[in-house]
Protein backbone atom coordinates (compact mmCIF):
# COMPACT_ATOMS: atom_id res chain seq x y z
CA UNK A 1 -61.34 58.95 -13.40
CA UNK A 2 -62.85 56.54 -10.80
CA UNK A 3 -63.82 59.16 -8.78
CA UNK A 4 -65.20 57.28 -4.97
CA UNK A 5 -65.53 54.14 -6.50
CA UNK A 6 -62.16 52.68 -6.17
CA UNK A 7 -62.70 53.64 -2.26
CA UNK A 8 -66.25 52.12 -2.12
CA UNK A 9 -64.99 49.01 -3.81
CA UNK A 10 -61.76 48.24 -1.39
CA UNK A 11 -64.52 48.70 1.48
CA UNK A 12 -64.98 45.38 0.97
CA UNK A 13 -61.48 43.48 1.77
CA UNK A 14 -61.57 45.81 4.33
CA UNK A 15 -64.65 45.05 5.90
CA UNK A 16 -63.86 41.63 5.61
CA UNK A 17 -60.43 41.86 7.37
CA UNK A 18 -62.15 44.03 10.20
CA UNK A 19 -64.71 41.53 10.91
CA UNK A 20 -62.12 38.47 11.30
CA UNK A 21 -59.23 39.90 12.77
CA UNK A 22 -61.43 43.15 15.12
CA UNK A 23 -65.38 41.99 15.60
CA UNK A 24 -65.06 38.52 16.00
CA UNK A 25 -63.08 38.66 18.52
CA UNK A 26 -64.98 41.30 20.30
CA UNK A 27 -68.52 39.56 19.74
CA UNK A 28 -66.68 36.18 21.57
CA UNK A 29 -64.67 38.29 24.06
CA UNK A 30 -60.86 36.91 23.29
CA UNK A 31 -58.28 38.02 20.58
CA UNK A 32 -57.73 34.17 20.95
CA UNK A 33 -60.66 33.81 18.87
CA UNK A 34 -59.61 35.59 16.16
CA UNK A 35 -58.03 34.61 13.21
CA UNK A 36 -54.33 34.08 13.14
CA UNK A 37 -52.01 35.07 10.30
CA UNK A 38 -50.35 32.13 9.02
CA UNK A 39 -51.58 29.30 7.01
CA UNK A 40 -52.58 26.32 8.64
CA UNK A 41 -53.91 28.62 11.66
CA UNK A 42 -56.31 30.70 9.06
CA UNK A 43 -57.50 26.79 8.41
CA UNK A 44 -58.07 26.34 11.82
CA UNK A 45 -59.93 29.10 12.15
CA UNK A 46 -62.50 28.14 9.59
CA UNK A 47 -62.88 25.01 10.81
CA UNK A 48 -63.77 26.02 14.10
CA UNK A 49 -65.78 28.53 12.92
CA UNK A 50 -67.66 26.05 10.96
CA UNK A 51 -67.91 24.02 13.59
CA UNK A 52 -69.33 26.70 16.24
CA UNK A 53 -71.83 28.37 14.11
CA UNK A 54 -72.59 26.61 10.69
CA UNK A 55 -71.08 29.10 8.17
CA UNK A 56 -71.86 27.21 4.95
CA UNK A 57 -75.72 26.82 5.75
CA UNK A 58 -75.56 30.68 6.09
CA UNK A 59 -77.18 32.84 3.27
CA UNK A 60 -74.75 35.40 3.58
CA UNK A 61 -71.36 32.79 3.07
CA UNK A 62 -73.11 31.52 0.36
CA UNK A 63 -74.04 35.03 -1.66
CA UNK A 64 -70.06 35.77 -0.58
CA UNK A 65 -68.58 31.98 -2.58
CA UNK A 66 -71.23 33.47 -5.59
CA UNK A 67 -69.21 36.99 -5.24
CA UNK A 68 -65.50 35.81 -5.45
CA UNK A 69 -66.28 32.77 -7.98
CA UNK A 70 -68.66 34.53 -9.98
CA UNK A 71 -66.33 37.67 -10.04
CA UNK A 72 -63.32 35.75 -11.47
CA UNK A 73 -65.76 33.57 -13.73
CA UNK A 74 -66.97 37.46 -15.16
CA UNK A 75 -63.46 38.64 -15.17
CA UNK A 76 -62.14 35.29 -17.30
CA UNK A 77 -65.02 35.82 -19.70
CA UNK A 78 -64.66 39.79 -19.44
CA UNK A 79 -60.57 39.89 -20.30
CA UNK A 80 -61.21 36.72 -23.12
CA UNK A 81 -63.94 38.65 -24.65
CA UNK A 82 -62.06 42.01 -24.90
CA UNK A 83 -59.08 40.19 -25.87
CA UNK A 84 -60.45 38.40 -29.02
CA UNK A 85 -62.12 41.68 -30.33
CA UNK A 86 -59.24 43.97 -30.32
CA UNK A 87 -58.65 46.60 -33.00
CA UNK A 88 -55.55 46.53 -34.47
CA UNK A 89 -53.99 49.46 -35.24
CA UNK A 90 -50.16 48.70 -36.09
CA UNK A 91 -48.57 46.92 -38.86
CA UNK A 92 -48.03 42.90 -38.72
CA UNK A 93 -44.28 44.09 -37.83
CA UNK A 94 -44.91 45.85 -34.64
CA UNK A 95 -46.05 44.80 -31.31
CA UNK A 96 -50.46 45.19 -31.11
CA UNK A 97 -49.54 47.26 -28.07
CA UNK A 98 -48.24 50.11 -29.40
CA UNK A 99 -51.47 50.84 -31.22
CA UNK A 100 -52.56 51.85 -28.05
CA UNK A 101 -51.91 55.16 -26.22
CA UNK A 102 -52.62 55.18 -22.23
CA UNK A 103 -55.61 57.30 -21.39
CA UNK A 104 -56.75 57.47 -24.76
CA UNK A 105 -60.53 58.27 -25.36
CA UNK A 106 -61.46 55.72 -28.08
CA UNK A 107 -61.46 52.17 -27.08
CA UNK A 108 -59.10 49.30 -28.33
CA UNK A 109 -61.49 46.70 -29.05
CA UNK A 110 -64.71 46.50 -31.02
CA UNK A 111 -67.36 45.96 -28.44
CA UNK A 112 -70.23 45.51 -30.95
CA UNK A 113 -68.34 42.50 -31.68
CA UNK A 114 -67.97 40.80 -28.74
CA UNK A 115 -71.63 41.93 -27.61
CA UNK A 116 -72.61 39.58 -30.95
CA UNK A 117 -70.87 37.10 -29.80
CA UNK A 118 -71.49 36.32 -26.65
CA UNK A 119 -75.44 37.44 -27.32
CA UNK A 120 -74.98 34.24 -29.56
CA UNK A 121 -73.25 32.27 -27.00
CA UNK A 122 -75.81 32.58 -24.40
CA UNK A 123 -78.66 34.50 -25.29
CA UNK A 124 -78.52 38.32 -26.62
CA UNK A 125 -80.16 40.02 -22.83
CA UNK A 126 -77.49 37.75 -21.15
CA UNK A 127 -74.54 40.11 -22.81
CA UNK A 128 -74.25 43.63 -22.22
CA UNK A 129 -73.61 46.16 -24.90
CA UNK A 130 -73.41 49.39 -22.66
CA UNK A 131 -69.28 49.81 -21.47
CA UNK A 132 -70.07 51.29 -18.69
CA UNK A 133 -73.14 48.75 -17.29
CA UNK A 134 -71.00 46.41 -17.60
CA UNK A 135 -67.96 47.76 -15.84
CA UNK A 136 -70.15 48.48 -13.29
CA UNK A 137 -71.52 45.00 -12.50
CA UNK A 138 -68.10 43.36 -13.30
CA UNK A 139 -67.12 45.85 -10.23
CA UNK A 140 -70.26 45.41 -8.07
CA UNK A 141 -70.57 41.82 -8.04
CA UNK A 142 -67.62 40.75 -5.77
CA UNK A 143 -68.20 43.79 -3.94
CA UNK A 144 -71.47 42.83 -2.82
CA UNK A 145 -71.12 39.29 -2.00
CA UNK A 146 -67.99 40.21 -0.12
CA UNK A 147 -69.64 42.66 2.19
CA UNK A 148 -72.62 39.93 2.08
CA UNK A 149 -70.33 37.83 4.03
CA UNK A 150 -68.54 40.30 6.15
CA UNK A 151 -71.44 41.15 7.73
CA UNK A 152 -72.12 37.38 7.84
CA UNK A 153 -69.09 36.49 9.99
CA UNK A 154 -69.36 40.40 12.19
CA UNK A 155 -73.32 38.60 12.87
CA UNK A 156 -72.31 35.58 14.15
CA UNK A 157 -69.38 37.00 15.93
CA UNK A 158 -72.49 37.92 18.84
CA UNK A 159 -73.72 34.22 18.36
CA UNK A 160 -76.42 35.91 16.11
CA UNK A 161 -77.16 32.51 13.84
CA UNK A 162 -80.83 32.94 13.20
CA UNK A 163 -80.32 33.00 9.34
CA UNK A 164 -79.11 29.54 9.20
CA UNK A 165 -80.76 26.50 7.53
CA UNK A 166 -80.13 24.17 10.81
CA UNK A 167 -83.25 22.28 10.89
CA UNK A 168 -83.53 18.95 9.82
CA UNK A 169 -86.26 17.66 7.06
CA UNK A 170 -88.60 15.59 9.10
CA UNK A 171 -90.74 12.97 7.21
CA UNK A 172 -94.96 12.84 8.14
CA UNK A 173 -93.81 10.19 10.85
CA UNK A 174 -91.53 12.75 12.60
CA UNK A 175 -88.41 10.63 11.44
CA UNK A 176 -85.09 12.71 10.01
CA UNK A 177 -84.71 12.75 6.25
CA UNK A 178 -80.50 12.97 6.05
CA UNK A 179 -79.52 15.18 3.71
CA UNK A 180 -75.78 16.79 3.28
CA UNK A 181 -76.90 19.29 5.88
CA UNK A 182 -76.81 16.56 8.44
CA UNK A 183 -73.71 15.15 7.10
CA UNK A 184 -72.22 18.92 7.49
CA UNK A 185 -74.02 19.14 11.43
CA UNK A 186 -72.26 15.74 12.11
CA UNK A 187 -68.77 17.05 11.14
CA UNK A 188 -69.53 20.38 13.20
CA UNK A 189 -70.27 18.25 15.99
CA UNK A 190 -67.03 16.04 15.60
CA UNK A 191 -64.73 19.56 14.98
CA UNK A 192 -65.78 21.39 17.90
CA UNK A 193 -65.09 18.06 19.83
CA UNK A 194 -61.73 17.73 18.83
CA UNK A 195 -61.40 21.08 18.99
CA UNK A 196 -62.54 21.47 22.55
CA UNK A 197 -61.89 18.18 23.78
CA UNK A 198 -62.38 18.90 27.83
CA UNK A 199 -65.68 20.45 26.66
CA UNK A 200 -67.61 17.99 24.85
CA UNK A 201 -69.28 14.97 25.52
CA UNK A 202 -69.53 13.16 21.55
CA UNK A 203 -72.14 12.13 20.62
């Protein structure tokens, strides 16, 4: 069976959930700052969160976008691979599925196979021929770039923002090079404003 791991791996929704809806809202001192339940207000949320601490030049965001689209990138690939290399084990008159027995030991599809192939694809190290390696990372991967950003959003919940890339390329003349990162500091600037209206002075 799965033993811990299906545990270990829901840690990570849950420590996601916990640090929008319980630490953030500790770390700024208001349930009003956490995030609501509904649609446009989970919206909301991120763009004031955006705006107030600069999310998307964190590290830790970043590692958790690589986790979830990387994860259902792997699990595309994963289910296509498996898919196109399975054993059949009926006649061309039944259904492929009942060659298959839940629980069995042996497995349905010919994993040699789709190790050649997608060695061939991309490159033969880039493909995994051990089941249970690659089970493993296929697990691990969203796992760890949720909990990446978890403890992302629970850091900056205390105004910790240290990790950021904030600064601003200077040239040898002390002038600002713009780059997107700008762009995105402009648009925080021009959120929290509209956000906080009685607050701000813009620029």
């Amino acid at each position: 069976g799965m033993r811990p791991w299906i545990a270990v791996a829901y840690s990570a929704p849950v420590a996601a959930a916990s640090a929008v809806f319980l630490v953030y809202p500790f770390g700024q001192g208001s349930f009003s700052d956490a995030m609501p339940l509904g649609i446009s207000g989970t919206f909301n949320y991120m763009l004031v969160f955006q705006a107030e601490h600069n999310i998307l030049m964190h590290p830790f965001h970043m590692l958790g976008v690589a986790g979830v689209f990387g994860g259902s990138l792997f699990s595309a690939m994963h289910g296509s691979l498996v898919t196109s290399s399975l054993v059949r084990e009926t006649t061309e008159n039944e259904s492929q599925n009942y060659g298959y027995k839940f629980g069995q030991e042996e497995e349905t599809y010919n994993i040699v196979a789709a190790h050649g192939y997608f060695g061939r694809l991309i490159f033969q190290y880039a493909s995994f021929n051990n089941s249970r390696s690659l089970h493993f990372f296929l697990a691990a991967w969203p796992v760890v770039g949720i909990w990446f950003t978890a403890l992302g959003v629970s850091t900056m919940a205390f105004n910790l923002n240290g990790f950021n890339f904030n600064q601003s390329i200077m040239s040898s003349e002390g002038k600002v090079i713009n780059t997107w990162a700008d762009v995105l500091n402009r648009a925080g600037l021009g959120m929290e404003v509209m956000h906080e209206s009685n607050a701000h002075n813009f620029p």
